[in-house]
C-alpha atoms as a PDB file:
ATOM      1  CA  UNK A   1       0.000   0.000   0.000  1.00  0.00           C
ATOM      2  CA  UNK A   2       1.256   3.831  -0.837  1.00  0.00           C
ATOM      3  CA  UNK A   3       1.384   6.308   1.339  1.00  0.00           C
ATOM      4  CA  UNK A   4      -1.507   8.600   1.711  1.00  0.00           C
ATOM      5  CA  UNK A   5      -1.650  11.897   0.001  1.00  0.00           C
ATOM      6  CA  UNK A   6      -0.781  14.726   1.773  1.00  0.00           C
ATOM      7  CA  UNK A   7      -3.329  16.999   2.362  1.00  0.00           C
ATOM      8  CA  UNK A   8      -2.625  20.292   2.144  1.00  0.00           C
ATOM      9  CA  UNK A   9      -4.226  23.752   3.143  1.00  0.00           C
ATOM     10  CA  UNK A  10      -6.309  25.489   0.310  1.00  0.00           C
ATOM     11  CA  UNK A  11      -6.278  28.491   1.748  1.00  0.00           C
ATOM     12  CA  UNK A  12      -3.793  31.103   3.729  1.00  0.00           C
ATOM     13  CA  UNK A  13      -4.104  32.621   6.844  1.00  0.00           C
ATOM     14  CA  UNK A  14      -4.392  36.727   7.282  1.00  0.00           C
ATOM     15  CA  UNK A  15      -1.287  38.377   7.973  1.00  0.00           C
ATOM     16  CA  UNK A  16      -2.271  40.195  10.925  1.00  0.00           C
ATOM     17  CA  UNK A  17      -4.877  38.244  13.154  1.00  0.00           C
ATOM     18  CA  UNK A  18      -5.819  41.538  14.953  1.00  0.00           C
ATOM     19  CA  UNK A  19      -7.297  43.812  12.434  1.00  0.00           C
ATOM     20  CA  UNK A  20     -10.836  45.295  13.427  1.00  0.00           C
ATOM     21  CA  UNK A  21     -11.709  46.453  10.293  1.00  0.00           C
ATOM     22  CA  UNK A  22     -11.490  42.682   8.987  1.00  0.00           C
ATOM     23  CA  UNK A  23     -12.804  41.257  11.782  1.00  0.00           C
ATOM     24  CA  UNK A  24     -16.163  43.257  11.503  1.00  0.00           C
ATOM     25  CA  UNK A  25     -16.377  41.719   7.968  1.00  0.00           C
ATOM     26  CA  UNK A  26     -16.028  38.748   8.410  1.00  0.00           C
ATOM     27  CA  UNK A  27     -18.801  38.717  10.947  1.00  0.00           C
ATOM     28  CA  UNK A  28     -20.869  39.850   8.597  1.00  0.00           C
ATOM     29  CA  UNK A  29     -20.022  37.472   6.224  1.00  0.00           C
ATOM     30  CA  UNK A  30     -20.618  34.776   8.632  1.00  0.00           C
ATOM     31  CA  UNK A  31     -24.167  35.350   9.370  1.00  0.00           C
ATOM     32  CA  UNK A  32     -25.063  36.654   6.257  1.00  0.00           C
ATOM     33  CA  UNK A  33     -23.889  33.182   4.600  1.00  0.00           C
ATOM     34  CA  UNK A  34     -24.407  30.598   6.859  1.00  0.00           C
ATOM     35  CA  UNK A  35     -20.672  30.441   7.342  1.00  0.00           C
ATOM     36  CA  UNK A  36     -19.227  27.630  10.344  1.00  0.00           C
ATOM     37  CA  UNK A  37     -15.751  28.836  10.132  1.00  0.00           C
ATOM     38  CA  UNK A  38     -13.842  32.185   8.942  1.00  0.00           C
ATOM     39  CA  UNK A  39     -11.103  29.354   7.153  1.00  0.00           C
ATOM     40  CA  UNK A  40     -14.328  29.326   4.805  1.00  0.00           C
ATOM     41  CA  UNK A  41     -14.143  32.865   3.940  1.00  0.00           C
ATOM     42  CA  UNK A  42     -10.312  32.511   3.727  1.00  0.00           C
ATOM     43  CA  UNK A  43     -11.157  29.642   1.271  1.00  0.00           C
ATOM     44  CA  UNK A  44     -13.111  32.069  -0.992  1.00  0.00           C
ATOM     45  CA  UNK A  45     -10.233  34.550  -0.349  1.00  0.00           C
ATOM     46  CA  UNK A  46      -7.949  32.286  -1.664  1.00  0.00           C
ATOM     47  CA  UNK A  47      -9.672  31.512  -4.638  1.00  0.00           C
ATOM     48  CA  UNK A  48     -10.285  34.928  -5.358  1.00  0.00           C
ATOM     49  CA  UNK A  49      -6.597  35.729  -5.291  1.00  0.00           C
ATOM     50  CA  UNK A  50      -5.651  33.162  -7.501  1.00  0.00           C
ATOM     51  CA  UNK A  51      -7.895  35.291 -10.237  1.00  0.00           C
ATOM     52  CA  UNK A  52      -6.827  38.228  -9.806  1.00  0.00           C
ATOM     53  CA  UNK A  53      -3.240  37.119  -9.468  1.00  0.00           C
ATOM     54  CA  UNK A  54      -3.605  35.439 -12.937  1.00  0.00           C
ATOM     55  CA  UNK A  55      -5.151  38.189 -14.372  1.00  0.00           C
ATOM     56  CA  UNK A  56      -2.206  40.731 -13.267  1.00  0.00           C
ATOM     57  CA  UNK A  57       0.455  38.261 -14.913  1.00  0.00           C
ATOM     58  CA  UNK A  58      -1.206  38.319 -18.351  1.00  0.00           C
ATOM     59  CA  UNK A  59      -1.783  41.824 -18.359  1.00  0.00           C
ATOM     60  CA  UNK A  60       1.654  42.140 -17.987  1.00  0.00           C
ATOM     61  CA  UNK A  61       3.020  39.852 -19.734  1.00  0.00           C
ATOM     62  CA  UNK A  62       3.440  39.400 -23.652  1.00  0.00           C
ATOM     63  CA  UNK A  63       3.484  36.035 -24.952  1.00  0.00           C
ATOM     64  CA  UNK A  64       1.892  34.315 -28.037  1.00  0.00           C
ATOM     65  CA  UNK A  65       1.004  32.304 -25.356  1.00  0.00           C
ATOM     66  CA  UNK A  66      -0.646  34.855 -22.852  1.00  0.00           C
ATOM     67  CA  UNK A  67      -3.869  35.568 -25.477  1.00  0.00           C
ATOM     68  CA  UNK A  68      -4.379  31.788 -24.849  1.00  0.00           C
ATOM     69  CA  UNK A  69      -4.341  31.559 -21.204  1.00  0.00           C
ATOM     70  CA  UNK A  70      -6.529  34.847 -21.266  1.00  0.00           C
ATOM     71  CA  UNK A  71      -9.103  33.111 -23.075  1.00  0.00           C
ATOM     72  CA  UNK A  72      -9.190  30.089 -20.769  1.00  0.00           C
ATOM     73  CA  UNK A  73      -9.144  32.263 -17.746  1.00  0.00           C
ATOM     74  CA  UNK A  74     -12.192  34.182 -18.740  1.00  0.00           C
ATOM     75  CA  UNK A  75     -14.267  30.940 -20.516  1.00  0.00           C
ATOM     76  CA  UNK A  76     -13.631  29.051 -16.697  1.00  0.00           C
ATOM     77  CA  UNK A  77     -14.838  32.392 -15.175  1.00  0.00           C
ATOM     78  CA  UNK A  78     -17.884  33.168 -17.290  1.00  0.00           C
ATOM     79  CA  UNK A  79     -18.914  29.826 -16.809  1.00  0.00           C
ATOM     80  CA  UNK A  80     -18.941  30.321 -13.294  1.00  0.00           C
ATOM     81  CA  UNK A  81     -20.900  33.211 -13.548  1.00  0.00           C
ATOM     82  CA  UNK A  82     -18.531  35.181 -11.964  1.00  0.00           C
ATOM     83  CA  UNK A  83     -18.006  37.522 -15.376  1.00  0.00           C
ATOM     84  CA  UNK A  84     -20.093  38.405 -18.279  1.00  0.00           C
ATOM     85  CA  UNK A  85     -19.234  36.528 -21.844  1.00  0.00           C
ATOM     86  CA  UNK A  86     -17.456  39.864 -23.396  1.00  0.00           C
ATOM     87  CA  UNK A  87     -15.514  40.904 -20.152  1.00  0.00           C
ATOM     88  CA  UNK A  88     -11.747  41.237 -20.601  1.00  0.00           C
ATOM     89  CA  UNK A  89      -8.987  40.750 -18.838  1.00  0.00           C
ATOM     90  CA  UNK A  90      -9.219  43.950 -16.764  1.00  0.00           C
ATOM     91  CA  UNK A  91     -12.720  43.344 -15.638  1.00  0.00           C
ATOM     92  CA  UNK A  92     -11.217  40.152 -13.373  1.00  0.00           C
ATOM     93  CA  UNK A  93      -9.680  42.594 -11.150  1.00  0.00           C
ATOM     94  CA  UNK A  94     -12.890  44.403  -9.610  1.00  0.00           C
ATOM     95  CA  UNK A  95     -14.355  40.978  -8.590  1.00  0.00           C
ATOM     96  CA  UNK A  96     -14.907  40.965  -5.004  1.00  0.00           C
ATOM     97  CA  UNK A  97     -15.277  38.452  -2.369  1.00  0.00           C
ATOM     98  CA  UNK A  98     -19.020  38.750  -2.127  1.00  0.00           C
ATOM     99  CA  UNK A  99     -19.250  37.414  -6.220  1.00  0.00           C
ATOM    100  CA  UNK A 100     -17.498  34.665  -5.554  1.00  0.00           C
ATOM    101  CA  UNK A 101     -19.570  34.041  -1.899  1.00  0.00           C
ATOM    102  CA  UNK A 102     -22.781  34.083  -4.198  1.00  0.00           C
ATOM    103  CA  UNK A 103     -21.682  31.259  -6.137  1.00  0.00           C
ATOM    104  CA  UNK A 104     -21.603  28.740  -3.689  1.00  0.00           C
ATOM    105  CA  UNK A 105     -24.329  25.958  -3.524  1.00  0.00           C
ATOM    106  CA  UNK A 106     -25.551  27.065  -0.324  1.00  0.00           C
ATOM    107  CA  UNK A 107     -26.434  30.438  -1.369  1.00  0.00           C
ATOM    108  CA  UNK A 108     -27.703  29.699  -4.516  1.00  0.00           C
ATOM    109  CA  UNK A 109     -30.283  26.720  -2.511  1.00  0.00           C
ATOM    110  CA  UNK A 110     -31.371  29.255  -0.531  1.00  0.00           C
ATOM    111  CA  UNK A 111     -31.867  32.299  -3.349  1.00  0.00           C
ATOM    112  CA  UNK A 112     -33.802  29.813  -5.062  1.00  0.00           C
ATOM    113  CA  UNK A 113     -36.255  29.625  -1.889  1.00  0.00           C
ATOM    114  CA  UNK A 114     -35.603  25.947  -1.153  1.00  0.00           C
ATOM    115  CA  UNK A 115     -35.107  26.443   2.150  1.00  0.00           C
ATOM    116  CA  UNK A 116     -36.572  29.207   4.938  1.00  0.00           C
ATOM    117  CA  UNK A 117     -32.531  30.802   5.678  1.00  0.00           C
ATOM    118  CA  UNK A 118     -29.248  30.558   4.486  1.00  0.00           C
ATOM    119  CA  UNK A 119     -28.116  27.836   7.503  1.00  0.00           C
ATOM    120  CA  UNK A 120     -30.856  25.388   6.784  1.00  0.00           C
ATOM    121  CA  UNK A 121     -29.896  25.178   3.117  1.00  0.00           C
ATOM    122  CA  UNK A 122     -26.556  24.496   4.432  1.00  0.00           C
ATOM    123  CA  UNK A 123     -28.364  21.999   6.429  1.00  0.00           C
ATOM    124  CA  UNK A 124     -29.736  20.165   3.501  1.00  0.00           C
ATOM    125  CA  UNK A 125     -26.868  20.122   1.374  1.00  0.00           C
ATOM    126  CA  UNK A 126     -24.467  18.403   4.102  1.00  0.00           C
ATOM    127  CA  UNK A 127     -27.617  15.522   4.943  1.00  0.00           C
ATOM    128  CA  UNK A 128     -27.353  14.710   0.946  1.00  0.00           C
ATOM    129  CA  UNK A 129     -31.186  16.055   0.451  1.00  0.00           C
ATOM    130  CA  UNK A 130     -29.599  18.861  -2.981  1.00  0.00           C
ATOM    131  CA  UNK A 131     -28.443  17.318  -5.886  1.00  0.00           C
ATOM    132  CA  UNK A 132     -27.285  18.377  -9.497  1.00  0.00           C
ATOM    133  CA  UNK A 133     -29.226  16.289 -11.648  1.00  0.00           C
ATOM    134  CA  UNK A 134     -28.487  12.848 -10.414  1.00  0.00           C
ATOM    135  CA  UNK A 135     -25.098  14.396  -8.865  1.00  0.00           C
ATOM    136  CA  UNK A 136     -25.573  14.488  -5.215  1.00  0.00           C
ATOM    137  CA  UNK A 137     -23.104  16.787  -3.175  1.00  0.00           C
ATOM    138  CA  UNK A 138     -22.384  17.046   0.074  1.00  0.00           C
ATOM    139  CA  UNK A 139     -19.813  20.766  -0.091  1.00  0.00           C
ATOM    140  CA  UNK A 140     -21.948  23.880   0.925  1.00  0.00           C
ATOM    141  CA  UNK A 141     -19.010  25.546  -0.117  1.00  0.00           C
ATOM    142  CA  UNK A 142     -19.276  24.171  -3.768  1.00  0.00           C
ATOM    143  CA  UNK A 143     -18.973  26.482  -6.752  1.00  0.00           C
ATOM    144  CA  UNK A 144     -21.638  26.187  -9.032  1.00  0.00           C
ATOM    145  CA  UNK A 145     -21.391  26.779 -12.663  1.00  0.00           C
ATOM    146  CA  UNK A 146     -24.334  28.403 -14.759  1.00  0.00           C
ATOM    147  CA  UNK A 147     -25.078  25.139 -16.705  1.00  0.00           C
ATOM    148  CA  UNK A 148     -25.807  23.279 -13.424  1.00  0.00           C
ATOM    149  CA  UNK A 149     -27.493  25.961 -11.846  1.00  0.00           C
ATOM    150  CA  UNK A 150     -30.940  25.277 -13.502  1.00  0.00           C
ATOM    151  CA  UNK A 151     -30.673  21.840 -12.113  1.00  0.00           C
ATOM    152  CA  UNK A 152     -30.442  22.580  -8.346  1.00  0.00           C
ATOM    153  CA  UNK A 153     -33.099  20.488  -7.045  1.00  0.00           C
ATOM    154  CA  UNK A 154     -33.850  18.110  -4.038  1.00  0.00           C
ATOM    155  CA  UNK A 155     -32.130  14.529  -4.303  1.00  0.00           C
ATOM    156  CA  UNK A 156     -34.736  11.463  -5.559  1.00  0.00           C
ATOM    157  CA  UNK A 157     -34.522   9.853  -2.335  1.00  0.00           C
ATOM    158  CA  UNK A 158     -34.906  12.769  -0.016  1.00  0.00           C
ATOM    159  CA  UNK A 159     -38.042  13.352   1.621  1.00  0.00           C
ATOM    160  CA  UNK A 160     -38.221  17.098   0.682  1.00  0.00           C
ATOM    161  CA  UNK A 161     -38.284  15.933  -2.806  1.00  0.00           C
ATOM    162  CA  UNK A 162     -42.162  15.967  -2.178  1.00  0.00           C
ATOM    163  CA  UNK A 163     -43.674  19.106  -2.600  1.00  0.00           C
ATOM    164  CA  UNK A 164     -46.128  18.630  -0.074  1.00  0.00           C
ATOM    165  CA  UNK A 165     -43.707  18.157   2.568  1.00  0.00           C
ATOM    166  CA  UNK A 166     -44.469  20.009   5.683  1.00  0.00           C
ATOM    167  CA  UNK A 167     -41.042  22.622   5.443  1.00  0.00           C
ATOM    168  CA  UNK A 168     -41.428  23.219   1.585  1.00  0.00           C
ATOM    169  CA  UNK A 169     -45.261  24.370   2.466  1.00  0.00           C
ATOM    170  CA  UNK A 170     -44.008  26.446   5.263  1.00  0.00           C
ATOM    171  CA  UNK A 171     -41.285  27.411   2.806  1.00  0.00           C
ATOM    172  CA  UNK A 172     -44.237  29.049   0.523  1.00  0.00           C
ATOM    173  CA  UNK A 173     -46.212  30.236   3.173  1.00  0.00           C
ATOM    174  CA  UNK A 174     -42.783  32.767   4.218  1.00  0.00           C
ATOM    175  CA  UNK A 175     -42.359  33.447   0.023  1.00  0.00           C
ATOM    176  CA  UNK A 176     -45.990  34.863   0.067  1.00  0.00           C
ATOM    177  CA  UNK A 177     -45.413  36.663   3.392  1.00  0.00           C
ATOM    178  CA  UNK A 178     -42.135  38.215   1.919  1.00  0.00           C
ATOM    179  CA  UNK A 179     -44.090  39.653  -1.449  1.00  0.00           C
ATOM    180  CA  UNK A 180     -47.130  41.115   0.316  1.00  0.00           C
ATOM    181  CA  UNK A 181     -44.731  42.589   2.623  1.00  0.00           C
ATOM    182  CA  UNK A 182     -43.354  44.290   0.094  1.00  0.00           C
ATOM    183  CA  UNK A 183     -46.304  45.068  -1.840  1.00  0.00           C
ATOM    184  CA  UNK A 184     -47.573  47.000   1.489  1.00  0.00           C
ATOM    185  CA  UNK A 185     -44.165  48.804   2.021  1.00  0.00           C
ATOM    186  CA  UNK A 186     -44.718  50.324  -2.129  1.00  0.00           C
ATOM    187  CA  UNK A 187     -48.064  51.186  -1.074  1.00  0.00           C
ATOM    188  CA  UNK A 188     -46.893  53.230   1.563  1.00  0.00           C
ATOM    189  CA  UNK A 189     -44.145  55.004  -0.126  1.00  0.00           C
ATOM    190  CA  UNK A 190     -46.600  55.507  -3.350  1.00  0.00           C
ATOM    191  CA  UNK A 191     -48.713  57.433  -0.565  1.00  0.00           C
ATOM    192  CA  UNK A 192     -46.152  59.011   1.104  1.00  0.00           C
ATOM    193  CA  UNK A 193     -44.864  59.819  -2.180  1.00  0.00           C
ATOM    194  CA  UNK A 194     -48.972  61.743  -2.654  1.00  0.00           C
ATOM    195  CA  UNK A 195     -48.750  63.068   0.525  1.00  0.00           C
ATOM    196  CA  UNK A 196     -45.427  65.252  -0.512  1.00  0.00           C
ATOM    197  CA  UNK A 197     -47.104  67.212  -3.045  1.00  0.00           C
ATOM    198  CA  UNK A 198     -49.747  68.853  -1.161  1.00  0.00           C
ATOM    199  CA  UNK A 199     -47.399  69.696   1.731  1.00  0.00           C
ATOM    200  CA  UNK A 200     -45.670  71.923  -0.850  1.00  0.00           C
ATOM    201  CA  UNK A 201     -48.750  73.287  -2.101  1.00  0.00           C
ATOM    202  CA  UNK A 202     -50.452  74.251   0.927  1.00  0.00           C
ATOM    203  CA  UNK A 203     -46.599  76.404   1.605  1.00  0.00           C
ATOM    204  CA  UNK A 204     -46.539  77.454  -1.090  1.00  0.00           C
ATOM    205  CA  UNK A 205     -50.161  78.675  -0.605  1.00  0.00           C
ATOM    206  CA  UNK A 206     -49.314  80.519   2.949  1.00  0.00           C
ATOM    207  CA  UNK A 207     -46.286  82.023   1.391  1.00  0.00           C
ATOM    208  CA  UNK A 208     -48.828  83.730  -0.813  1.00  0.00           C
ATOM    209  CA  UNK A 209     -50.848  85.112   1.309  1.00  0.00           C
ATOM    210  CA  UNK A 210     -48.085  86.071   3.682  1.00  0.00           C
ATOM    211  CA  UNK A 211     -46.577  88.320   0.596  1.00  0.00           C
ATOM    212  CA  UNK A 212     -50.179  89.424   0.041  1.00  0.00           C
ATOM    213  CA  UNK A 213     -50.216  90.896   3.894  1.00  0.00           C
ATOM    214  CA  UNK A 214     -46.653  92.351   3.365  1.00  0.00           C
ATOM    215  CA  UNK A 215     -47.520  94.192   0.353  1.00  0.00           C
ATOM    216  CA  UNK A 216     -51.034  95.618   1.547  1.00  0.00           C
ATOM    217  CA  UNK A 217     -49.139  96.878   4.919  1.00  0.00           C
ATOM    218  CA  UNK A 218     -46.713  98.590   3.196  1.00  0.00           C
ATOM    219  CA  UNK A 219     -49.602 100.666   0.612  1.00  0.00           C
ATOM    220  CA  UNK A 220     -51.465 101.078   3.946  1.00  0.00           C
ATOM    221  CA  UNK A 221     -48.269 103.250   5.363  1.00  0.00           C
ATOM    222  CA  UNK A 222     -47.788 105.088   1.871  1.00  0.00           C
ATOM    223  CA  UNK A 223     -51.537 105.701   2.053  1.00  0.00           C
ATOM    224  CA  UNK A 224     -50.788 107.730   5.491  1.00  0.00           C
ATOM    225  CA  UNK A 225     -47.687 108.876   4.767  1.00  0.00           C
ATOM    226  CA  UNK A 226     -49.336 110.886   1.625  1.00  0.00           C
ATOM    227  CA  UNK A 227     -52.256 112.057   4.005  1.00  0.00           C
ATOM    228  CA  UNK A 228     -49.837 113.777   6.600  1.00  0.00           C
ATOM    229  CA  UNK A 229     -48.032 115.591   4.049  1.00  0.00           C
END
């Protein structure tokens, strides 16, 4: 028998561990992704700086060979959805941590509304109940590419593959709560919006009359003035 591969880190540490500005981030990036562990975010962050770092050596690089690597570079990062078909190679450098966070499987299960909140679609995914077609995975952290992302769906032999399952009802009932919600909240501002108008009118209307009192004050004094003279 061989010896077992080595595994190896796929990600690197921060520099400085104290850094509050970084720290506040990352919180933020914890809850608002369902996150376990910041190495998960330094995962992302490693993946992102392999981009960019490619990007930065072909732009400054020339090579009959760099127009190549360019082209697979941005074909494997369109397909991710992470840039648009007719990007170049300068557009690779404004992508930010968040565009890659919004590729993973977990965020996409739960932006699809298969699950109530970001942690129970990570929930699903690591009890084998999402699947790509008939490709089950288990990695919340998985990036998923825009030809498998119409095929997110719940696994054949999970029970949440029924849509009348108790949490995908409840699921619907919080998707209908969410859009009237909103509907309301437009109905206010439309109103508020009504409201605004006549405000200005009605001071617009006082500072009317208010010149209209100035101006017959002032011909009331010329008025006497004249008489005494």
């Amino acid at each position: 028998m061989g010896s077992p591969r080595k595994q190896r880190k796929k990600f690197s540490k921060p520099a400085h561990p104290w850094q509050k500005e970084r720290i506040l981030e990352e919180k933020e990036l914890l809850k608002g992704y369902g996150l376990n562990r910041k190495y998960e975010i330094w995962k992302m962050g490693s993946i992102l700086k392999n981009f960019t770092r490619q990007a930065k050596n072909l732009i400054t690089t020339e090579n009959p060979q760099v127009e190549i690597e360019k082209n697979q570079l941005l074909t494997k990062l369109s397909s991710l959805g992470l840039t648009d078909k007719d990007a170049k190679i300068e557009d690779v450098l404004s992508l930010t941590l968040k565009d890659i966070m919004e590729r993973r499987l977990q965020t996409l299960v739960y932006r699809k509304n298969m699950a109530s909140s970001i942690n129970q679609a990570r929930q699903f995914i690591v009890h084998e109940h999402v699947s790509l077609g008939d490709k089950t995975i288990t990695a919340p952290s998985y990036l998923v590419p825009l030809e498998e992302e119409g095929i997110i769906q719940f696994s054949q032999g999970s029970a949440f593959a029924n849509a009348s399952h108790p949490i995908r009802t409840s699921v619907k009932k919080e998707e209908k709560q969410k859009k009237s919600e909103g509907k309301v909240e437009e109905k206010t501002e439309d109103k508020k919006v009504e409201k605004e108008p006549k405000v200005e009118e009605k001071n617009a209307e006082k500072k009317v009359g208010d010149e209209e009192k100035i101006t017959a004050e002032e011909n009331k004094k010329e008025t006497k003035e004249a008489q005494k003279k």
